[in-house]
Protein backbone atom coordinates (compact mmCIF):
# COMPACT_ATOMS: atom_id res chain seq x y z
CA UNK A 1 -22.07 6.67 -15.19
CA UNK A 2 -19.21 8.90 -14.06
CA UNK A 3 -15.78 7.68 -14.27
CA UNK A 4 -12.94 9.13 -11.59
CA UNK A 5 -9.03 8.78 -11.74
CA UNK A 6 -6.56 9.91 -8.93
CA UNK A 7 -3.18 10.85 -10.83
CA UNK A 8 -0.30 11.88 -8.62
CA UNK A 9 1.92 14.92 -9.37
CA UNK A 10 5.41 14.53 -9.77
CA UNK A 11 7.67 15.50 -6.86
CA UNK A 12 8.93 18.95 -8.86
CA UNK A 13 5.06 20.14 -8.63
CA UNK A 14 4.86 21.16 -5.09
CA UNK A 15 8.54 22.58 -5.38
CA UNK A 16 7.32 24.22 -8.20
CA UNK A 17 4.04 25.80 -6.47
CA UNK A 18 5.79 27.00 -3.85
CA UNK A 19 8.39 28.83 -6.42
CA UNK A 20 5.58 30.23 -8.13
CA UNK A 21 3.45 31.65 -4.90
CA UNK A 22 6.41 32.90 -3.22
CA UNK A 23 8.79 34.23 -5.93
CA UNK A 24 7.11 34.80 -9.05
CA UNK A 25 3.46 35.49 -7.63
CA UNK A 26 4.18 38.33 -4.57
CA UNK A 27 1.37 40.04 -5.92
CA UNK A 28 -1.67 38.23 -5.19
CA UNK A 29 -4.72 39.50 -6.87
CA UNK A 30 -3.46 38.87 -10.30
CA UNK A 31 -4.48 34.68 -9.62
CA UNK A 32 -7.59 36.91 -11.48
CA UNK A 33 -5.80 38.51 -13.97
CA UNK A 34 -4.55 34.83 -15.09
CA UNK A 35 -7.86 33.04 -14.73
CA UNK A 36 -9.88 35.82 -16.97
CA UNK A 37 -6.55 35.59 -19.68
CA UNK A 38 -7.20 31.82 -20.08
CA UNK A 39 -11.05 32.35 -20.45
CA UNK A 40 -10.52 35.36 -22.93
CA UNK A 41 -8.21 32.69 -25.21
CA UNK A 42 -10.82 30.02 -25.06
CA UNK A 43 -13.49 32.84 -26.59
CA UNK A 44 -11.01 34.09 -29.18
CA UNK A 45 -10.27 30.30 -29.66
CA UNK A 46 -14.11 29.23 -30.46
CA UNK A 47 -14.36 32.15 -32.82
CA UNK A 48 -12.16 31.41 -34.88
CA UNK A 49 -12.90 27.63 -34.86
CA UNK A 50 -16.58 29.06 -35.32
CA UNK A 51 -15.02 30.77 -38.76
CA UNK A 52 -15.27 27.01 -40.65
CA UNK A 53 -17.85 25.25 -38.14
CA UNK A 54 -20.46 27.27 -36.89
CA UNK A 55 -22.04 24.66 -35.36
CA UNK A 56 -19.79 24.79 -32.88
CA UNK A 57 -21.50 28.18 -31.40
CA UNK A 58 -24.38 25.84 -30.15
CA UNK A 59 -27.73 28.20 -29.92
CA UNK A 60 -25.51 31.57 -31.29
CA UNK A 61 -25.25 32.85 -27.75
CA UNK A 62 -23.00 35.81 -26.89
CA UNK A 63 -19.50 34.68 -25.93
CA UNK A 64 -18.63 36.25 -22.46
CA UNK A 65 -16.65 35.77 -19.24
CA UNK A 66 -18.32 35.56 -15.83
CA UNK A 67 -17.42 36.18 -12.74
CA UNK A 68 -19.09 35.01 -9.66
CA UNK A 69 -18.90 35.15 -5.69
CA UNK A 70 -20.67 33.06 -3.14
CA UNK A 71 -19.82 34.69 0.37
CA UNK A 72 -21.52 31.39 1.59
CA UNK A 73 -19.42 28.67 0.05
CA UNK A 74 -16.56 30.97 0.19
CA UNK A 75 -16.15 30.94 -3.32
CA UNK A 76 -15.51 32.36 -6.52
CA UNK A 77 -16.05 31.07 -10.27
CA UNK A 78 -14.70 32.33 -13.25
CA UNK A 79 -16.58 30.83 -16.30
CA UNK A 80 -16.54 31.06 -20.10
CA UNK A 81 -18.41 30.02 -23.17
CA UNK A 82 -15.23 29.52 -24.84
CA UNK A 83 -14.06 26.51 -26.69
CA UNK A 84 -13.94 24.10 -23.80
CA UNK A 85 -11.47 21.10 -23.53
CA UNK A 86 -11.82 17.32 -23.74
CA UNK A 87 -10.37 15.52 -20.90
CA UNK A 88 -7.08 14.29 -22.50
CA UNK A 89 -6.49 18.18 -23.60
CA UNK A 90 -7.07 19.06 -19.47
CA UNK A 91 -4.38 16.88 -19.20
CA UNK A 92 -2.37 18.56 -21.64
CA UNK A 93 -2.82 21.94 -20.80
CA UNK A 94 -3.27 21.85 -16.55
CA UNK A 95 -1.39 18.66 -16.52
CA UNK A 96 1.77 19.70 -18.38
CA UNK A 97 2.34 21.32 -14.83
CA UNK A 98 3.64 17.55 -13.86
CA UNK A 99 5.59 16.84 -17.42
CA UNK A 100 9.09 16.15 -17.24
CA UNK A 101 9.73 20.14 -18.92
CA UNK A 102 9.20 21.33 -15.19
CA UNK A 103 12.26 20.31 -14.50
CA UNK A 104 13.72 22.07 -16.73
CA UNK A 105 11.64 25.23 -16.27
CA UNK A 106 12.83 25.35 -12.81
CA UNK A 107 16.43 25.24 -13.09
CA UNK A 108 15.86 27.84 -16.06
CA UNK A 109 14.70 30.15 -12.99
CA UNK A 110 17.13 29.14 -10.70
CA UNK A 111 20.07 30.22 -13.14
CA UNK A 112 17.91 33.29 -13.99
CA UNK A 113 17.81 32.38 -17.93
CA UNK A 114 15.67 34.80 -19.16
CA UNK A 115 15.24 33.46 -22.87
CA UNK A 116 13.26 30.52 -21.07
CA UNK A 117 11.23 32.72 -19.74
CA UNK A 118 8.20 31.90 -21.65
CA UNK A 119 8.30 28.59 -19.80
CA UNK A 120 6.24 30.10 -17.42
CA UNK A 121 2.98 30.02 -19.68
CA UNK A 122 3.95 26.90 -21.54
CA UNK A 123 3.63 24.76 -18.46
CA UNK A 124 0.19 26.27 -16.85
CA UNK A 125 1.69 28.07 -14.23
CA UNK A 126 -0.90 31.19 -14.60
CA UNK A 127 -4.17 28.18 -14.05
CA UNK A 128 -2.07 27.62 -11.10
CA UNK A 129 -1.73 31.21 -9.37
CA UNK A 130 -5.29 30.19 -8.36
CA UNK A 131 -3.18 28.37 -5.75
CA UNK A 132 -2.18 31.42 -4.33
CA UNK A 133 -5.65 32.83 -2.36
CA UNK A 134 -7.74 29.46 -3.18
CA UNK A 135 -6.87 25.84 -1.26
CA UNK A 136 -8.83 23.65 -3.66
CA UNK A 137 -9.71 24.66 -7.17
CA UNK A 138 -12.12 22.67 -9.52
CA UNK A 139 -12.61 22.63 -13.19
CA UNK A 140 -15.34 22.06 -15.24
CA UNK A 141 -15.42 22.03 -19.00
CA UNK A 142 -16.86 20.77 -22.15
CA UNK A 143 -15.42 21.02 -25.52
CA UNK A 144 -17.74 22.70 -28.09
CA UNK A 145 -19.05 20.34 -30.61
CA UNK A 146 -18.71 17.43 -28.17
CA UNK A 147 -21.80 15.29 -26.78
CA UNK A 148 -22.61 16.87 -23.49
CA UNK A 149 -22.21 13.42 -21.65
CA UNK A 150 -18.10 13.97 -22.44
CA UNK A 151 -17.81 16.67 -19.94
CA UNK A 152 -14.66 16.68 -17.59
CA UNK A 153 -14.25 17.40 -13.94
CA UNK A 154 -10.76 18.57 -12.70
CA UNK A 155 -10.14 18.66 -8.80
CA UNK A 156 -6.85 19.25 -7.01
CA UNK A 157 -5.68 20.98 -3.38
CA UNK A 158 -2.26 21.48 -4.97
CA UNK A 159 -0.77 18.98 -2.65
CA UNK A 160 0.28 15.82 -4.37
CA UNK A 161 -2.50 14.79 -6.18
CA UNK A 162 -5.48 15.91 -8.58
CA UNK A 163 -8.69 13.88 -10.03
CA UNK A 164 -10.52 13.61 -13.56
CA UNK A 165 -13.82 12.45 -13.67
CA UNK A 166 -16.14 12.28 -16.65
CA UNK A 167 -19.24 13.75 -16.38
CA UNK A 168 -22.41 15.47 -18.03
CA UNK A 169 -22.11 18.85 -18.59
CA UNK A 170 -24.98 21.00 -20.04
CA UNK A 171 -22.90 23.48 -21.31
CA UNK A 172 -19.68 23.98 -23.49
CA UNK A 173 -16.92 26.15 -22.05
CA UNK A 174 -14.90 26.17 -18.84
CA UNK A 175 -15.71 26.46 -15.61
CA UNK A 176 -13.00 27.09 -12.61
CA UNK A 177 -14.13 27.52 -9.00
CA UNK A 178 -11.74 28.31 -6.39
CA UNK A 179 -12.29 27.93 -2.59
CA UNK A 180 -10.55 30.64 -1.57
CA UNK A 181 -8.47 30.34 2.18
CA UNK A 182 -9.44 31.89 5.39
CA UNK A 183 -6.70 34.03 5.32
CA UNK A 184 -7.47 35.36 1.54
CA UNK A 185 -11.38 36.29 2.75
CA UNK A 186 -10.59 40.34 0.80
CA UNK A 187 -11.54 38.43 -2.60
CA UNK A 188 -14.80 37.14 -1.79
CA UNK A 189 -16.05 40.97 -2.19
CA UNK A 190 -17.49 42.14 -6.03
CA UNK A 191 -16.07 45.35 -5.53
CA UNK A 192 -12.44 44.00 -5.20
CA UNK A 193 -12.81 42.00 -8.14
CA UNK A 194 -14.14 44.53 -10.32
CA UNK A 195 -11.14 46.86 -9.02
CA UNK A 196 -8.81 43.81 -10.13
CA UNK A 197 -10.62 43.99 -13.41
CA UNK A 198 -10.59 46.86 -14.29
CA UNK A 199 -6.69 47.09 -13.69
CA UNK A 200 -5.54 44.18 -15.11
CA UNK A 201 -8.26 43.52 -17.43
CA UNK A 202 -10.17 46.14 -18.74
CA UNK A 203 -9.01 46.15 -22.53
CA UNK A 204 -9.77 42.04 -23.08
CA UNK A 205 -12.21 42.58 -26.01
CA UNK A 206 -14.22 39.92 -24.39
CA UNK A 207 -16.92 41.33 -22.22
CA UNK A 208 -16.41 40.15 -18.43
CA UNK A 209 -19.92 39.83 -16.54
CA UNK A 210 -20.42 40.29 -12.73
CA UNK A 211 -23.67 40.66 -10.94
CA UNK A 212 -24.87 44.33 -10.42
CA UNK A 213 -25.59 45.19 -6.97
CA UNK A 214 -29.11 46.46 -5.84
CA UNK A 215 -30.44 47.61 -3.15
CA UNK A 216 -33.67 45.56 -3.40
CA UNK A 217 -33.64 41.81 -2.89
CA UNK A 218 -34.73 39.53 -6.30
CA UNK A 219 -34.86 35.97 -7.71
CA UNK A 220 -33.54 36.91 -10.62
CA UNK A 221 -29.76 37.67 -10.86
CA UNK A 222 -28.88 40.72 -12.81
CA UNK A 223 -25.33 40.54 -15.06
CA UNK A 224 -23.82 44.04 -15.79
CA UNK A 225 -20.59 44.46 -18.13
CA UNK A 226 -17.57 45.48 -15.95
CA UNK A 227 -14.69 45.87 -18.76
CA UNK A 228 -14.57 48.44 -21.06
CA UNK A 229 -13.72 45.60 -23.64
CA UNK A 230 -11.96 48.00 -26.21
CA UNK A 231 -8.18 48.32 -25.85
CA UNK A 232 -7.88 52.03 -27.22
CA UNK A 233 -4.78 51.81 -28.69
CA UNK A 234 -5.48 47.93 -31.36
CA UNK A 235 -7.54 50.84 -33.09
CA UNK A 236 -6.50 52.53 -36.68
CA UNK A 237 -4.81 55.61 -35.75
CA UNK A 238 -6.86 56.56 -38.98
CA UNK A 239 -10.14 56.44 -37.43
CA UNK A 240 -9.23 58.48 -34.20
CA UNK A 241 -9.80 62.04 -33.42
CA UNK A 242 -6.78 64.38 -31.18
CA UNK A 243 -9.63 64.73 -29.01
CA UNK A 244 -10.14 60.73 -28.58
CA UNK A 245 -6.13 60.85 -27.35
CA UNK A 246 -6.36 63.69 -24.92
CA UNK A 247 -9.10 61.70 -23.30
CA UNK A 248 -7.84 58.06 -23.05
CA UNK A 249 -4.43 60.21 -22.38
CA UNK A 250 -6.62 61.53 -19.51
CA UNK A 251 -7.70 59.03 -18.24
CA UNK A 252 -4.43 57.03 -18.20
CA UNK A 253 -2.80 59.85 -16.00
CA UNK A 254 -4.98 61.62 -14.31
CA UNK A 255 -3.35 64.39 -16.25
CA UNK A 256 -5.72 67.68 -16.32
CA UNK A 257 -4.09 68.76 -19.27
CA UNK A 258 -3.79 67.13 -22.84
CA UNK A 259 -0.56 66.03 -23.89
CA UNK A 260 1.94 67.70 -26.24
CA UNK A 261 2.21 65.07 -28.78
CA UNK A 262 1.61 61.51 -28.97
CA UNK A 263 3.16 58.26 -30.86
CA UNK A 264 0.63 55.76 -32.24
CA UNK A 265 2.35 52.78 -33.76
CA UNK A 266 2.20 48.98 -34.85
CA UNK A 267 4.36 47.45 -35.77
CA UNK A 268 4.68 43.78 -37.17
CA UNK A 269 7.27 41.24 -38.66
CA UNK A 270 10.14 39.89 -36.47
CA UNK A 271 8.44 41.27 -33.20
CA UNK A 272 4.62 42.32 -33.38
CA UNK A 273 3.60 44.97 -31.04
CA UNK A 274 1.86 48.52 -30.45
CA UNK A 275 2.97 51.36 -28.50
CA UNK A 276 1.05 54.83 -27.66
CA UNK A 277 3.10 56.69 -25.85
CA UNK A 278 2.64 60.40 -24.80
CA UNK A 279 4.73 63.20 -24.08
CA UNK A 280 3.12 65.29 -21.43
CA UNK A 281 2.58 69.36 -21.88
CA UNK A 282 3.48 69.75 -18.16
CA UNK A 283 6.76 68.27 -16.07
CA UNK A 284 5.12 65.71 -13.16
CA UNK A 285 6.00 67.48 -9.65
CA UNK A 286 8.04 63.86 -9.20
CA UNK A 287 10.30 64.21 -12.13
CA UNK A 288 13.03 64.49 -10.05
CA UNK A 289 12.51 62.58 -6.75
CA UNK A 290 15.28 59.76 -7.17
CA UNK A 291 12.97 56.32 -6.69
CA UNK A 292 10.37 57.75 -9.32
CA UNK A 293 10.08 55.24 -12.30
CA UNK A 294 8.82 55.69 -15.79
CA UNK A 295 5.13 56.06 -16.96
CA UNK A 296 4.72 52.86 -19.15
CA UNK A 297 2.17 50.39 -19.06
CA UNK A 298 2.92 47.00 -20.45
CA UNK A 299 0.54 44.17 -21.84
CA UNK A 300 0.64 41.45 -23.30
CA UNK A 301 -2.30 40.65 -26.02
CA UNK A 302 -4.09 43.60 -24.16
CA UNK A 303 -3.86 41.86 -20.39
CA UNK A 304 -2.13 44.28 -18.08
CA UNK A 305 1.54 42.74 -16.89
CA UNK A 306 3.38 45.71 -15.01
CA UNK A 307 3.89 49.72 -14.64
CA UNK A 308 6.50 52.00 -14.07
CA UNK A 309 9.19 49.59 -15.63
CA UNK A 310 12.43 51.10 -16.15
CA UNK A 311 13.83 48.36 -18.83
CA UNK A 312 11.09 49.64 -20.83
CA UNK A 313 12.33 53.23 -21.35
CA UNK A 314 16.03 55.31 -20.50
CA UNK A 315 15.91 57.67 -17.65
CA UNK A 316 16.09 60.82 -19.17
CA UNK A 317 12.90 60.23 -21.06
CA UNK A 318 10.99 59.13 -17.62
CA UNK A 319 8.20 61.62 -18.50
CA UNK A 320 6.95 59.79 -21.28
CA UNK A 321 3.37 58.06 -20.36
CA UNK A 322 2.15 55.67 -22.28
CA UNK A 323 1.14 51.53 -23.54
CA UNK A 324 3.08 49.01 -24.90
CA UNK A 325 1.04 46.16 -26.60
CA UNK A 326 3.01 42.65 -27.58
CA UNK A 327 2.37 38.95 -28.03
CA UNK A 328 5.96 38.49 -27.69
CA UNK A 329 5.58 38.14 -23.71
CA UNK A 330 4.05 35.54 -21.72
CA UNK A 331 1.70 36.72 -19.34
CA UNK A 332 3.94 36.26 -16.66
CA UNK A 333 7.12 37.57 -16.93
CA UNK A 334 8.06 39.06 -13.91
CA UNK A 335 10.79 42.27 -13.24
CA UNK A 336 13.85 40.35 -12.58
CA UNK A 337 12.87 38.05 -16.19
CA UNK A 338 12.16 41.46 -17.93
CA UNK A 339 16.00 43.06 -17.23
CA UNK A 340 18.22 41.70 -20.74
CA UNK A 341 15.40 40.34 -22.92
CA UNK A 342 15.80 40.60 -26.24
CA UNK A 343 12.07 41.41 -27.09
CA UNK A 344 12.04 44.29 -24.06
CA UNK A 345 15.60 45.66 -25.68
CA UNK A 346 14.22 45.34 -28.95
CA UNK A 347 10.84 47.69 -28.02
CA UNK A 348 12.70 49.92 -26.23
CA UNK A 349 15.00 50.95 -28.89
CA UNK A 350 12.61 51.61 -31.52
CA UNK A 351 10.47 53.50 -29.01
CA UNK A 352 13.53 55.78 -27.82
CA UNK A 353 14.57 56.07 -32.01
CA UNK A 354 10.54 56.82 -32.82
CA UNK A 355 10.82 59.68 -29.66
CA UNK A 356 13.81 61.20 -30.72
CA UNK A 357 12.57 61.12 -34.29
CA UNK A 358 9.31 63.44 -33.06
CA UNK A 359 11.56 65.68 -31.20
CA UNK A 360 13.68 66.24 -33.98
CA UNK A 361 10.56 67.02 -36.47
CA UNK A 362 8.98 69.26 -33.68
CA UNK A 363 11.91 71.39 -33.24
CA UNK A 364 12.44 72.17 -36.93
CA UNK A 365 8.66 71.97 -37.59
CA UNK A 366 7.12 73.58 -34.77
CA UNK A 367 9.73 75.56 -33.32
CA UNK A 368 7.45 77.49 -30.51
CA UNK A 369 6.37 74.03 -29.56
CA UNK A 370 9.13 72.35 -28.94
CA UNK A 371 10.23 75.41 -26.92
CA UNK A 372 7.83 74.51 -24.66
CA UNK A 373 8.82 70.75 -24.64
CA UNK A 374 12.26 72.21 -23.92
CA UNK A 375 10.95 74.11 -21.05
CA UNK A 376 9.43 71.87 -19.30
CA UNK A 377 11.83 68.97 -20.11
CA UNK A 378 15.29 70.64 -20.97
CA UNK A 379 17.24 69.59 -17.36
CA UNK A 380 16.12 66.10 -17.87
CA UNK A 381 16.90 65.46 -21.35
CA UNK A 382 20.68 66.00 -20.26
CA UNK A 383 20.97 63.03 -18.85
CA UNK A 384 20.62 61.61 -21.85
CA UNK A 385 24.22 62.29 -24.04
CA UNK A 386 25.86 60.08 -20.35
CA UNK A 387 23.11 57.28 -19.91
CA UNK A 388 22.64 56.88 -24.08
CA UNK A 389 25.50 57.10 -25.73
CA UNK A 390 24.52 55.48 -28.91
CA UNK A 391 22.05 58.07 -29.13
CA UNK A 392 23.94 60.89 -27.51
CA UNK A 393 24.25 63.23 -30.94
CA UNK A 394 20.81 63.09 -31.67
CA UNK A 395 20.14 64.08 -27.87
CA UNK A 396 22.86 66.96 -28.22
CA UNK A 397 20.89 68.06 -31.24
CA UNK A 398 17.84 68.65 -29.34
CA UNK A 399 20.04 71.05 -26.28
CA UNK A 400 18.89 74.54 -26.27
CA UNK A 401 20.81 77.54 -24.72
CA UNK A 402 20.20 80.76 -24.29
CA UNK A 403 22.26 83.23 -26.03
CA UNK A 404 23.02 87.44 -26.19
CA UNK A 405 21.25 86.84 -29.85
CA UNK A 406 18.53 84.98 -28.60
CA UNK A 407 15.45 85.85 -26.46
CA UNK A 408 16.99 87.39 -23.19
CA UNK A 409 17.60 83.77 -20.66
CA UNK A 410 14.99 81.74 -23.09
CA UNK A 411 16.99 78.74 -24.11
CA UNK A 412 15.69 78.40 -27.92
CA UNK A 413 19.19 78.62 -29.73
CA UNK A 414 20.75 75.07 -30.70
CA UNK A 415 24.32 74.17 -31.26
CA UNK A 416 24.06 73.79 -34.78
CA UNK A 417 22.26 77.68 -35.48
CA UNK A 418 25.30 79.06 -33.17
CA UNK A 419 28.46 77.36 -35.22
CA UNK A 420 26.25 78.74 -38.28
CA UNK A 421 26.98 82.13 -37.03
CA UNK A 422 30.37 81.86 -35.66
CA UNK A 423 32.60 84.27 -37.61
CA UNK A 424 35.51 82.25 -39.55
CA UNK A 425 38.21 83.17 -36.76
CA UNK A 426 35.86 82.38 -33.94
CA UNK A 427 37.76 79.61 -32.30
CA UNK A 428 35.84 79.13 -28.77
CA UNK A 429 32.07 79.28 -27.75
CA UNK A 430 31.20 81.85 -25.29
């Protein structure tokens, strides 16, 4: 027989939802984005638990995500075959919402300390963004390995309260349904979904499962794949053609043309992260409009977080495209958290040292090249000897002029190549 227990929040909770919905979550579609993170963790979870028990992997189904809508109810479900939870670790992982560290977690906000920024994960915020579009959201789960009779049941509105009952559950894994709120009815629609997918979610290596549409009506409910499930850039750089970067370059731009050059790294050790980042052949026609921010994608363990973030690269290199890759984030960092930390600075350093690096081996290399990076990129690179000053000699280095020796009003002559030819009384540069 099924057992159920009311537990009351404590009084930071709704202070704490209402923080969350109105401050950290303006965007609302990513209560998605957070749902399909957790479910992609409780795969990668199982399989590696599977690694020294594979009994756990009851009947050696594939492990995948779904996603489901029911206009009708006014629902949708996101469900895994992951690892599952017992009840005391739904407790520990949606409860912790309620621990005595939310206290903490919300003055850590309210005095804008961004090194406690990962509190944000750490006390199941991102189950909670389900709060956002949904006003009651229930949980179903079953830890793998465990007798199907110890399932759990998790139900809460948000508002003061939430209940745990035991129950049977056939199958191991988690299931969350959300009743989403009149005023939220855009989500109940596949397409919007799969357009929230695919941005936020398209390179979780887990596959994520929707029903296809068809035109004729059936019994039987037809699953299609909606996530490319291959983050392009976790692959060996070794095992990748030029061709294989102009088209995920493509198709990250909507550039028609391939890029110049690109810089494929990980890296791993104090920080552990991968960037790909691209320096186009053409100038975008925005380069100079004065809001315009840079071209780089962040994630975090391959789930989309933000784009265009300017803590993420200087402004005189606002041309380079690209992805940046790290487990050093929590999923929800937001702008404001992003500005001063130390993991952001550390990235962006090493990126701006690895593109100066290229620049500098292109010029001497590749000379014609580079002329063309200079071309296109000259004005803006400028900028760079004011805003960068701990950089600004390498930057110099890179300047091009034109010159009466040179190619008519080409600028391919450097600084260095004219002091080289100054005559020994030449005091002045003309």
């Amino acid at each position: 027989m099924a057992t159920k227990q009311t537990h009351a929040f404590q009084t930071e909770v709704s202070q704490l939802l209402h923080l969350m919905i109105h401050s950290l979550y303006s965007n609302k579609e990513i209560f998605l984005r957070e749902l399909v993170s957790n479910a992609s963790d409780a795969v990668d979870k199982l399989k590696f638990e599977s690694l020294s028990n594979d009994a756990l992997v009851e009947g050696k189904q594939e492990l995948q995500i779904h996603v489901q809508v029911n206009k009708d109810a006014g629902t949708i479900t996101i469900s895994d075959n992951g690892i599952g939870m017992t009840q005391d670790e739904v407790m520990e992982n949606i409860g912790t919402i309620a621990n005595s560290g939310t206290k903490k977690f919300l003055q850590s906000l309210d005095d804008k300390q961004a090194e406690d920024s990962n509190l944000i994960g750490q006390f199941g915020v991102g189950f909670y963004s389900a709060f956002i579009v949904a006003d009651e959201v229930t949980l179903t789960t079953r830890k793998a390995g465990d007798d199907k009779a110890d399932g759990t049941v998790w139900s809460s509105t948000g508002k003061g309260e939430y209940s745990l009952e035991t129950t049977t559950v056939e199958e191991f894994g988690t299931s969350v349904t959300l009743h989403i709120k009149k005023e939220e009815k855009e989500f109940l629609d596949d397409y919007r979904l799969k357009s929230i997918i695919s941005k936020y979610s398209d390179h979780i290596t887990v596959p994520i499962m929707m029903v296809k549409a068809s035109e004729e009506e059936s019994d039987e409910i037809e699953f299609e794949m909606v996530n490319k499930a291959n983050a392009f850039w976790t692959q060996d750089k070794r095992d990748l053609k030029q061709e294989d970067y102009d088209e995920f370059y493509k198709s990250l731009t909507y550039d028609f043309e391939a890029p110049l050059t690109q810089l494929h790294n990980r890296v791993e050790g104090n920080l552990d992260y991968t960037s790909l980042l691209f320096i186009p052949s053409k100038a975008p026609f925005d380069m100079w409009e004065p809001k315009r921010k840079g071209g780089i994608k962040l994630y975090a363990k391959r789930v989309f977080i933000m784009e265009d973030n300017e803590n993420l690269m200087p402004m005189y290199l606002r041309f380079i495209k690209g992805v940046i890759d790290t487990a050093d984030l929590s999923l929800n960092i937001s702008r404001e958290i992003l500005q001063g930390n130390k993991v952001v600075d550390t990235i962006r350093k090493a990126s701006v040292s690895r593109i100066l690096k290229e620049l500098e081996k292109m010029a001497k290399n590749k000379p014609e090249k580079y002329a063309s990076f200079w071309k296109e990129f000259g004005m803006v690179m400028k900028e760079g000897v004011v805003e960068d000053f701990a950089n600004k000699d390498k930057i110099a280095s890179l300047f091009r002029f034109a010159s009466t020796k040179g190619n008519g009003e080409d600028q391919t002559v450097s600084l260095a190549d004219y002091i080289e030819r100054m005559s020994d009384d030449q005091t002045n540069i003309y």
